[in-house]
N, C-alpha and C. Protein backbone atom coordinates (compact mmCIF):
# COMPACT_ATOMS: atom_id res chain seq x y z
N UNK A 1 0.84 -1.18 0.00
CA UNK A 1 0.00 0.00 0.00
C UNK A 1 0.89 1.25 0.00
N UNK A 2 0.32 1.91 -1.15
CA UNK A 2 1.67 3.53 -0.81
C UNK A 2 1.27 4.16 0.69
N UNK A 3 2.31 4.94 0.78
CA UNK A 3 2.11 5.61 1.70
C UNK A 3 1.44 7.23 1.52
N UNK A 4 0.97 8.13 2.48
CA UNK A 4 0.34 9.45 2.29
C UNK A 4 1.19 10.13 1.58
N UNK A 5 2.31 9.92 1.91
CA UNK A 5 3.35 10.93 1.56
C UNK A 5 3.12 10.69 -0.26
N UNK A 6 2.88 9.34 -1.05
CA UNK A 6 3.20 8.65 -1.89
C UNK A 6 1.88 9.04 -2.92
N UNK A 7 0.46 9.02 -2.24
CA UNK A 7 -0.05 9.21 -2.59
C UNK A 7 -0.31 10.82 -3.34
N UNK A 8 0.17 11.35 -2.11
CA UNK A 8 -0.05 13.18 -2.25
C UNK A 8 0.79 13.20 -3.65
N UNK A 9 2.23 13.02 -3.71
CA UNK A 9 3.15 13.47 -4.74
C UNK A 9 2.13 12.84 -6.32
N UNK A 10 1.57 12.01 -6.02
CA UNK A 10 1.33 11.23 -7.36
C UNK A 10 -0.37 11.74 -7.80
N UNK A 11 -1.16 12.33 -7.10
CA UNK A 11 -2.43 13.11 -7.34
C UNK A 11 -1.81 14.32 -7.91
N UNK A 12 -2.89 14.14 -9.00
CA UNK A 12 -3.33 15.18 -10.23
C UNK A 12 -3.72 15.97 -9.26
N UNK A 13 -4.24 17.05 -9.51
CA UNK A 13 -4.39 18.39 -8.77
C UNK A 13 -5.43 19.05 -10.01
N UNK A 14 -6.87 19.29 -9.86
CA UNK A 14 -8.10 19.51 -10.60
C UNK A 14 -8.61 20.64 -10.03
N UNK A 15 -9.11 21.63 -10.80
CA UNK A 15 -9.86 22.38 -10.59
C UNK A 15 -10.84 22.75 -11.79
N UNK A 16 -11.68 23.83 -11.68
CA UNK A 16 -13.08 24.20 -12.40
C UNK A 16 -12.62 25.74 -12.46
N UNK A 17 -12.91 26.50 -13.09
CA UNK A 17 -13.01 27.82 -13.40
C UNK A 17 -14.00 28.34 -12.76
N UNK A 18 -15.23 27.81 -11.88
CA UNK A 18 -16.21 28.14 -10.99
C UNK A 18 -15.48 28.72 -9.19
N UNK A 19 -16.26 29.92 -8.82
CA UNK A 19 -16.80 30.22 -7.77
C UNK A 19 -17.40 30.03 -6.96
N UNK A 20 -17.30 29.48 -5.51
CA UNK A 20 -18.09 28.84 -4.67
C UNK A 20 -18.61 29.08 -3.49
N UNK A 21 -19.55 29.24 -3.07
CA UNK A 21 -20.24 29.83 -1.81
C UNK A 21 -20.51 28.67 -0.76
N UNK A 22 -20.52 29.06 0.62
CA UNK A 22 -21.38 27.82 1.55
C UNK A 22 -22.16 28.94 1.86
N UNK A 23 -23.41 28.26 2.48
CA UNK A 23 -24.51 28.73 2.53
C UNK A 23 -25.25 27.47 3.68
N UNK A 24 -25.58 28.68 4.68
CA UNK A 24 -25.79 28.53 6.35
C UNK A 24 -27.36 28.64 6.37
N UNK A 25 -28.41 27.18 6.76
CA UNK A 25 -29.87 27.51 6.75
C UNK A 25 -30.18 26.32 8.41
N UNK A 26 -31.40 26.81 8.47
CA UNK A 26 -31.58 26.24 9.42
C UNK A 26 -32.01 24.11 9.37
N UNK A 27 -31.82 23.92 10.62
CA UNK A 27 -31.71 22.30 10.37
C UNK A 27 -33.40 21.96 9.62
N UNK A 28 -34.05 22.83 9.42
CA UNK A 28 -35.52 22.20 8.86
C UNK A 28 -35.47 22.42 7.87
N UNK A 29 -34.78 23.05 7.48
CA UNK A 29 -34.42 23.51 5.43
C UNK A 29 -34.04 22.50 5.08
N UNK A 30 -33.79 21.50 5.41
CA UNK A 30 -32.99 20.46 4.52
C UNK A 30 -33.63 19.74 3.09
N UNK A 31 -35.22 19.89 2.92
CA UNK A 31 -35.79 19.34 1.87
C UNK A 31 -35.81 20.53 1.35
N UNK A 32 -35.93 21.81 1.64
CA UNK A 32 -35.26 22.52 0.48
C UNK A 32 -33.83 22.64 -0.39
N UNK A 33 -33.04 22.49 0.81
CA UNK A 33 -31.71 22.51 0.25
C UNK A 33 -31.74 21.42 -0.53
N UNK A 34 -31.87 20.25 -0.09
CA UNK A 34 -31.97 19.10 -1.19
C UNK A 34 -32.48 19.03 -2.69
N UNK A 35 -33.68 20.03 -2.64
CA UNK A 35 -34.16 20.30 -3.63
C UNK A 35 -33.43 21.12 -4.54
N UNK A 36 -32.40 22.15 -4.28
CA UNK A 36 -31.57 23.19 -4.85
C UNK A 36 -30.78 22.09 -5.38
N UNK A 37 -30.23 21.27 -4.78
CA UNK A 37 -29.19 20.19 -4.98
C UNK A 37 -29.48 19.84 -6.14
N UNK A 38 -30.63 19.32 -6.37
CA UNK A 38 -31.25 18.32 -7.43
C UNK A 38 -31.29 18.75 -8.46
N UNK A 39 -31.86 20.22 -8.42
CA UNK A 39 -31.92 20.97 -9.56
C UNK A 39 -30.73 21.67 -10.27
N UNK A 40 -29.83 22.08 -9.50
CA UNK A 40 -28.73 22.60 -9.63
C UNK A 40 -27.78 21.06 -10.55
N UNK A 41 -27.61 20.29 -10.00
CA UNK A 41 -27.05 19.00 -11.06
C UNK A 41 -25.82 19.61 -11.45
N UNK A 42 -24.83 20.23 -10.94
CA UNK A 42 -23.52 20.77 -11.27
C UNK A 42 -22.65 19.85 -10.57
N UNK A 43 -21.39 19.59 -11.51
CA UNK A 43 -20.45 18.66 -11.11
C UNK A 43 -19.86 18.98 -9.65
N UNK A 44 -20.03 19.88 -9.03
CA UNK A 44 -19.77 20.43 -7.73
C UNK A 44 -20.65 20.94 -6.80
N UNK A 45 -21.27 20.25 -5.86
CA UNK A 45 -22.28 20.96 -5.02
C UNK A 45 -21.84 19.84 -4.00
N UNK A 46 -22.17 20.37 -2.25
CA UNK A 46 -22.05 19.53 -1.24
C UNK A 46 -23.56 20.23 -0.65
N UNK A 47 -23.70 19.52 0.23
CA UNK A 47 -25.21 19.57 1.32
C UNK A 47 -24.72 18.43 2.53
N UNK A 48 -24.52 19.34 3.65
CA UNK A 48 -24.19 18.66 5.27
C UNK A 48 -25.54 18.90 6.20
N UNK A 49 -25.94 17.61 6.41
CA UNK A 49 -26.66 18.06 7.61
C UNK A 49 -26.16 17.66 9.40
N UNK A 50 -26.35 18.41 9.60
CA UNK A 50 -25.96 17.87 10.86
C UNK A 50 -27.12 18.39 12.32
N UNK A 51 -27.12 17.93 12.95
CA UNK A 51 -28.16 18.42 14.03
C UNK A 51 -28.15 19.77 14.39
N UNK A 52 -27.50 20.77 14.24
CA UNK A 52 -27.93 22.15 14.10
C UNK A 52 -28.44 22.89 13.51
N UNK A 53 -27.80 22.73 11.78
CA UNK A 53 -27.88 23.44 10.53
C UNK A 53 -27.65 22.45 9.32
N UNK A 54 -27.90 23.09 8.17
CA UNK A 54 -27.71 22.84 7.02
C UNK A 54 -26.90 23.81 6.43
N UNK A 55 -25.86 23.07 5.51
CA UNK A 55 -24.64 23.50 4.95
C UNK A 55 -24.88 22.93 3.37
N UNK A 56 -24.65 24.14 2.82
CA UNK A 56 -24.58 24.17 0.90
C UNK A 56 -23.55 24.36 0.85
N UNK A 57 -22.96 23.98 -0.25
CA UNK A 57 -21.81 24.76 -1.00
C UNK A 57 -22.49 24.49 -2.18
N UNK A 58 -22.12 25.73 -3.26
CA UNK A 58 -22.69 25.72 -4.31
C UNK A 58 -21.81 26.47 -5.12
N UNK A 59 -21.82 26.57 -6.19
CA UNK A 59 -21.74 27.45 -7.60
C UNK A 59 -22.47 29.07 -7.31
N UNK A 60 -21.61 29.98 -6.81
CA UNK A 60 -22.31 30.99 -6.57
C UNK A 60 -23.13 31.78 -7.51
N UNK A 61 -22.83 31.71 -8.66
CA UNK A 61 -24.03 31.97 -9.86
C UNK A 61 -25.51 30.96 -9.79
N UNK A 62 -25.01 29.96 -9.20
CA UNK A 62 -26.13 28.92 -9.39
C UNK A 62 -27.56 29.30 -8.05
N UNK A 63 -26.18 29.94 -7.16
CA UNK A 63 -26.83 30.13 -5.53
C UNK A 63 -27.90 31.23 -5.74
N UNK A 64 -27.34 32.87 -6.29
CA UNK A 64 -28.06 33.70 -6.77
C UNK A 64 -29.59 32.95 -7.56
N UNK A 65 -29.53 31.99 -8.17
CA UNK A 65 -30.58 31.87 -9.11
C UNK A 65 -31.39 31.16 -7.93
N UNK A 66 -30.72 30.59 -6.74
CA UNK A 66 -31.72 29.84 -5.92
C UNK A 66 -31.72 30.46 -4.23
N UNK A 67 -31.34 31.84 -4.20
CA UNK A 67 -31.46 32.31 -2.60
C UNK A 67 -32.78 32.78 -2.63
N UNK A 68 -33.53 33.14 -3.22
CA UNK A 68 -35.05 33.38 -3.09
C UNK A 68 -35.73 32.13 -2.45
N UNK A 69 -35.69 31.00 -2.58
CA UNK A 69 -36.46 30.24 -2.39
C UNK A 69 -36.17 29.68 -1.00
N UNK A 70 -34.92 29.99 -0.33
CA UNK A 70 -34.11 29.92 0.96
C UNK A 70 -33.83 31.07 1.91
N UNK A 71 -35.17 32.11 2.29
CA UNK A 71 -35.18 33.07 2.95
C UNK A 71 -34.30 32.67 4.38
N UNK A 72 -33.75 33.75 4.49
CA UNK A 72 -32.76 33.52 5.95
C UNK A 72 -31.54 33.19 5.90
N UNK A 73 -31.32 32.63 5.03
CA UNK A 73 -29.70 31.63 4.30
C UNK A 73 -28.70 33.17 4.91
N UNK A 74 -27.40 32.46 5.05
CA UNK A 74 -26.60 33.08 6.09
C UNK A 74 -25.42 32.28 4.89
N UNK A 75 -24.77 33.36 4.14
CA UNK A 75 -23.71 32.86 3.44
C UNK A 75 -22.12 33.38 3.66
N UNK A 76 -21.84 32.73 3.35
CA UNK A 76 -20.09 33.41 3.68
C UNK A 76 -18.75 32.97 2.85
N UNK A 77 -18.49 33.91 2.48
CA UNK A 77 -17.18 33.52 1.46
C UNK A 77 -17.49 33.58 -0.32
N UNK A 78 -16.02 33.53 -0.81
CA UNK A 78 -15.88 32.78 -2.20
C UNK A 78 -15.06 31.80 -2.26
N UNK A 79 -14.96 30.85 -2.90
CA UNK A 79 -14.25 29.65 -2.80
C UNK A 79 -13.94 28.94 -4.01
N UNK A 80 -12.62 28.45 -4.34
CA UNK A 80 -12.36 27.58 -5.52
C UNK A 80 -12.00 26.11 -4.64
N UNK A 81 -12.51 25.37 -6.00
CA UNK A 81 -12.28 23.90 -5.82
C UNK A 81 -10.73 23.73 -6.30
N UNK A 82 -10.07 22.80 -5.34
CA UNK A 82 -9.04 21.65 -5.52
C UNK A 82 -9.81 20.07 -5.23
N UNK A 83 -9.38 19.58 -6.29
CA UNK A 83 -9.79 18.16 -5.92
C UNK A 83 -8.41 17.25 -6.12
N UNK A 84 -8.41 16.24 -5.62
CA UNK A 84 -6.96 15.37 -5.59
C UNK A 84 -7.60 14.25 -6.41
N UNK A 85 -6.77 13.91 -7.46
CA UNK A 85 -7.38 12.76 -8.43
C UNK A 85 -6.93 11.79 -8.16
N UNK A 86 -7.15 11.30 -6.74
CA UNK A 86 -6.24 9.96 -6.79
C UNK A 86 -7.70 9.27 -5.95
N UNK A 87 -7.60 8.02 -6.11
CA UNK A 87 -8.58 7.14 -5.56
C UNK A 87 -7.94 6.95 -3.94
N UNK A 88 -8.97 7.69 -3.05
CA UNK A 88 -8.11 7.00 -2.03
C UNK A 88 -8.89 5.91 -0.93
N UNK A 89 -8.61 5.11 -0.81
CA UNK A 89 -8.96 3.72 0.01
C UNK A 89 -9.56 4.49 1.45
N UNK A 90 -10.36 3.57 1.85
CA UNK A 90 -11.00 3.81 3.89
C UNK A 90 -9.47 4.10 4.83
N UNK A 91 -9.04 2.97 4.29
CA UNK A 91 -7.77 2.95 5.42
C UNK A 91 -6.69 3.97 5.63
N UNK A 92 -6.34 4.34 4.39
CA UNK A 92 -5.52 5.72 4.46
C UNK A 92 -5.60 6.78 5.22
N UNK A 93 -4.67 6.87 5.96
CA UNK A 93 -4.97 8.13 7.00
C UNK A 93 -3.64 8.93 7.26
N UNK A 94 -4.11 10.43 7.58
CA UNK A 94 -3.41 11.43 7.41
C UNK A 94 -3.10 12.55 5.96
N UNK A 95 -3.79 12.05 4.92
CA UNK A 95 -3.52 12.76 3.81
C UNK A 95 -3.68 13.84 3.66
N UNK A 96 -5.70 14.19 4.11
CA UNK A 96 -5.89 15.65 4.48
C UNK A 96 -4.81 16.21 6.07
N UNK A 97 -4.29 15.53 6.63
CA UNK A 97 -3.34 16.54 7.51
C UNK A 97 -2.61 16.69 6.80
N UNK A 98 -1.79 16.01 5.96
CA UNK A 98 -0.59 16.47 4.58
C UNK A 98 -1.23 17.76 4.55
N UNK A 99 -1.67 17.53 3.85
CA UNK A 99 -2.57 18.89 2.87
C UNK A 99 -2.73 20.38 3.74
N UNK A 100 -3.42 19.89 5.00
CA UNK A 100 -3.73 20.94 5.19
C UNK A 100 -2.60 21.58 5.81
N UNK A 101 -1.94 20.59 6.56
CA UNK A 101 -0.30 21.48 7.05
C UNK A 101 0.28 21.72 6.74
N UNK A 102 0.51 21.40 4.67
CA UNK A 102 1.22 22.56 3.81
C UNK A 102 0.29 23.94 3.65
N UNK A 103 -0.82 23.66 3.62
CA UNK A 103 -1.15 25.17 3.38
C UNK A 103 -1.80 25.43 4.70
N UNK A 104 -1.35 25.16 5.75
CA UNK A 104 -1.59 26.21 6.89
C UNK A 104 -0.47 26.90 6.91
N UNK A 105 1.02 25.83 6.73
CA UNK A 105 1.80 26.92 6.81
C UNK A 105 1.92 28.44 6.00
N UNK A 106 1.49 28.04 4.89
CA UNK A 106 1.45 29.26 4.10
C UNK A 106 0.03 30.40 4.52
N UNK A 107 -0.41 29.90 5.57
CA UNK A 107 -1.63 31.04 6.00
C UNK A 107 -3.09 30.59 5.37
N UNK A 108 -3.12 29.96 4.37
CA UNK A 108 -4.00 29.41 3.32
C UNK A 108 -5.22 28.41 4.38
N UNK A 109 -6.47 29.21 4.71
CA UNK A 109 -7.67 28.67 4.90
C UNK A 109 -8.19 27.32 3.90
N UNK A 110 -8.76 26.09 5.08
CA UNK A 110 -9.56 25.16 3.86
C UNK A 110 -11.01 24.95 3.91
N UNK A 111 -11.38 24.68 3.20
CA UNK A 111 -12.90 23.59 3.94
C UNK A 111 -12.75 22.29 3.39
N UNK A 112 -12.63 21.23 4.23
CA UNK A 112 -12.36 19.78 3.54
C UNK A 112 -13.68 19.05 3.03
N UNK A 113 -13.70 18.46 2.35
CA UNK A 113 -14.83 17.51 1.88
C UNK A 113 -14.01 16.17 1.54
N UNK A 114 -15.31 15.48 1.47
CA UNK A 114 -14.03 14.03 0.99
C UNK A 114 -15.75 13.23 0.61
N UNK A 115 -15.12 12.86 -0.52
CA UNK A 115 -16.47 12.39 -1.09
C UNK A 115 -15.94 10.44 -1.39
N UNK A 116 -16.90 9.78 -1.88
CA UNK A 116 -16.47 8.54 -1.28
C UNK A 116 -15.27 7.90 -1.77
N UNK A 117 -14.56 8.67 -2.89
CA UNK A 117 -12.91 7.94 -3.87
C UNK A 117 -12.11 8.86 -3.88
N UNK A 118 -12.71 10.13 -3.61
CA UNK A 118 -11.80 11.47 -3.64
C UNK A 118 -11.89 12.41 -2.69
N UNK A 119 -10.98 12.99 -2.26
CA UNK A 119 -11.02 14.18 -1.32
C UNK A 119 -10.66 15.27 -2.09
N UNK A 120 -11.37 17.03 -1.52
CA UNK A 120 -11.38 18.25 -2.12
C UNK A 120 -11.53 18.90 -1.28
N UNK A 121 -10.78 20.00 -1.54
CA UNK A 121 -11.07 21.12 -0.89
C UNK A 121 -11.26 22.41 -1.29
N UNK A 122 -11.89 23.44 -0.79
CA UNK A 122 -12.06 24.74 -1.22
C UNK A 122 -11.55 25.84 -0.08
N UNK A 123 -10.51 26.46 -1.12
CA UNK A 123 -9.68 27.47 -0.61
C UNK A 123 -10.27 29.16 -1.04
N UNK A 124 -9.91 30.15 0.26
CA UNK A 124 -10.41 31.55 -0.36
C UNK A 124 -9.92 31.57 -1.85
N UNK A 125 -10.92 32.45 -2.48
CA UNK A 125 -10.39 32.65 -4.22
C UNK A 125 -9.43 33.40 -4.17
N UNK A 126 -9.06 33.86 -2.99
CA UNK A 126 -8.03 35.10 -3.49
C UNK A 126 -6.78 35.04 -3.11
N UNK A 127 -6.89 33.21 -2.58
CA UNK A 127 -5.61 32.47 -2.43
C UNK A 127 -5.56 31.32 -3.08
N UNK A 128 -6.00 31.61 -4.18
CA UNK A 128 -6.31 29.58 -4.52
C UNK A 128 -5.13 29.85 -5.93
N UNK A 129 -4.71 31.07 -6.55
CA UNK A 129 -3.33 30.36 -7.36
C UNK A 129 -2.15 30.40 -6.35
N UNK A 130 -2.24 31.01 -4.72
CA UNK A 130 -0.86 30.89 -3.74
C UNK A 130 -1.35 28.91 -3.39
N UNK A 131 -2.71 29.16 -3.04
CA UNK A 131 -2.71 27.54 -2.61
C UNK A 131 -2.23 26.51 -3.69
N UNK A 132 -2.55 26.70 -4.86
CA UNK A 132 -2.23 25.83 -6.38
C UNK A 132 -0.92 25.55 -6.22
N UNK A 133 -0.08 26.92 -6.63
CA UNK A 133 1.09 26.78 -6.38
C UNK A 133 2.05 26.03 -5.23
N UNK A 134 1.61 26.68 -4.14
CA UNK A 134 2.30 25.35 -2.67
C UNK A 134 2.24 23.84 -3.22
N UNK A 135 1.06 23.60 -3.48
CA UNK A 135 0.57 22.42 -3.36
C UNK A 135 1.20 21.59 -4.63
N UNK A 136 1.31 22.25 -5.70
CA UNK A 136 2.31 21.86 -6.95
C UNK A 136 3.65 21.43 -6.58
N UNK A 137 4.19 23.04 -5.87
CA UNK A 137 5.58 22.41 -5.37
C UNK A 137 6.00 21.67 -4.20
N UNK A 138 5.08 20.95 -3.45
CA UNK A 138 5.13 20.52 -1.95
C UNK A 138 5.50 19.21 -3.01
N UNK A 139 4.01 18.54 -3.91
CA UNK A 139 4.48 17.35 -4.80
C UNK A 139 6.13 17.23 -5.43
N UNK A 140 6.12 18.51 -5.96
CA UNK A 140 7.73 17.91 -6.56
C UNK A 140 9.09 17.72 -5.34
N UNK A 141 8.47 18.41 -4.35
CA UNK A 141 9.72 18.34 -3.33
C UNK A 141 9.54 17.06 -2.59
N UNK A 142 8.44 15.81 -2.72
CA UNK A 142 8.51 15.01 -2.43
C UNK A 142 8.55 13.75 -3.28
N UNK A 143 9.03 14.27 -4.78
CA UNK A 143 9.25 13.05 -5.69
C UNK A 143 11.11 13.12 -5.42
């Protein structure tokens, strides 16, 4: 089995030319938010529920076309996607600490997601070619 270190250097590094918002509703919104989800059908959208609240991330052009229908929504930020193209297994552990402790050192905010073969994250937009960059050269300094 490679190791984290092994894996990180050898993931592609993906992004979208899209803008991304999370978007803060209360825990009974959730069949709405779900519904935004559905309709929206963009290669990038998350929806968290958890016993407090409901959490979007969305396509902020997409969000505009759907904050009317989500009175109260409490949003914050812009955000670009990184996604890591590598398949990664249950067992693997520590990768997102890789990740994020190269770009904490550089000051660089995340929000992690990890979807069931891939992990991503979304960095402020107005650090995501300083985050690109780290993250490019962290890989070559570990081949």
């Amino acid at each position: 089995m490679p190791t984290t270190e092994e894996l990180f250097k050898s993931s592609a590094l993906y992004t979208d030319e899209k803008i991304y918002t999370i978007v803060k509703l209360p825990a009974r919104a959730v069949t709405a938010a779900a519904g935004v989800v559905a309709e929206v059908a963009a290669p990038f959208s998350a929806l968290i529920v958890d016993k407090d609240e409901v959490s979007l991330l969305i396509d902020i052009e997409m969000w505009e076309d759907f904050q009317n229908r989500l009175p109260g929504a409490q949003t914050e930020g812009k955000f670009r996607l990184i996604t890591f193209e590598t398949v990664l297994e249950f067992d693997v552990t520590g990768f997102m600490a890789l990740v994020s402790g190269i770009l904490a050192a550089h000051g660089i905010p995340i929000l992690s997601f990890a979807a069931f073969s891939r992990d991503h994250l979304f960095v402020p937009a107005d650090k995501f070619a300083i985050a690109w960059d780290v993250l490019e050269s962290s890989q070559k300094e570990l081949r």
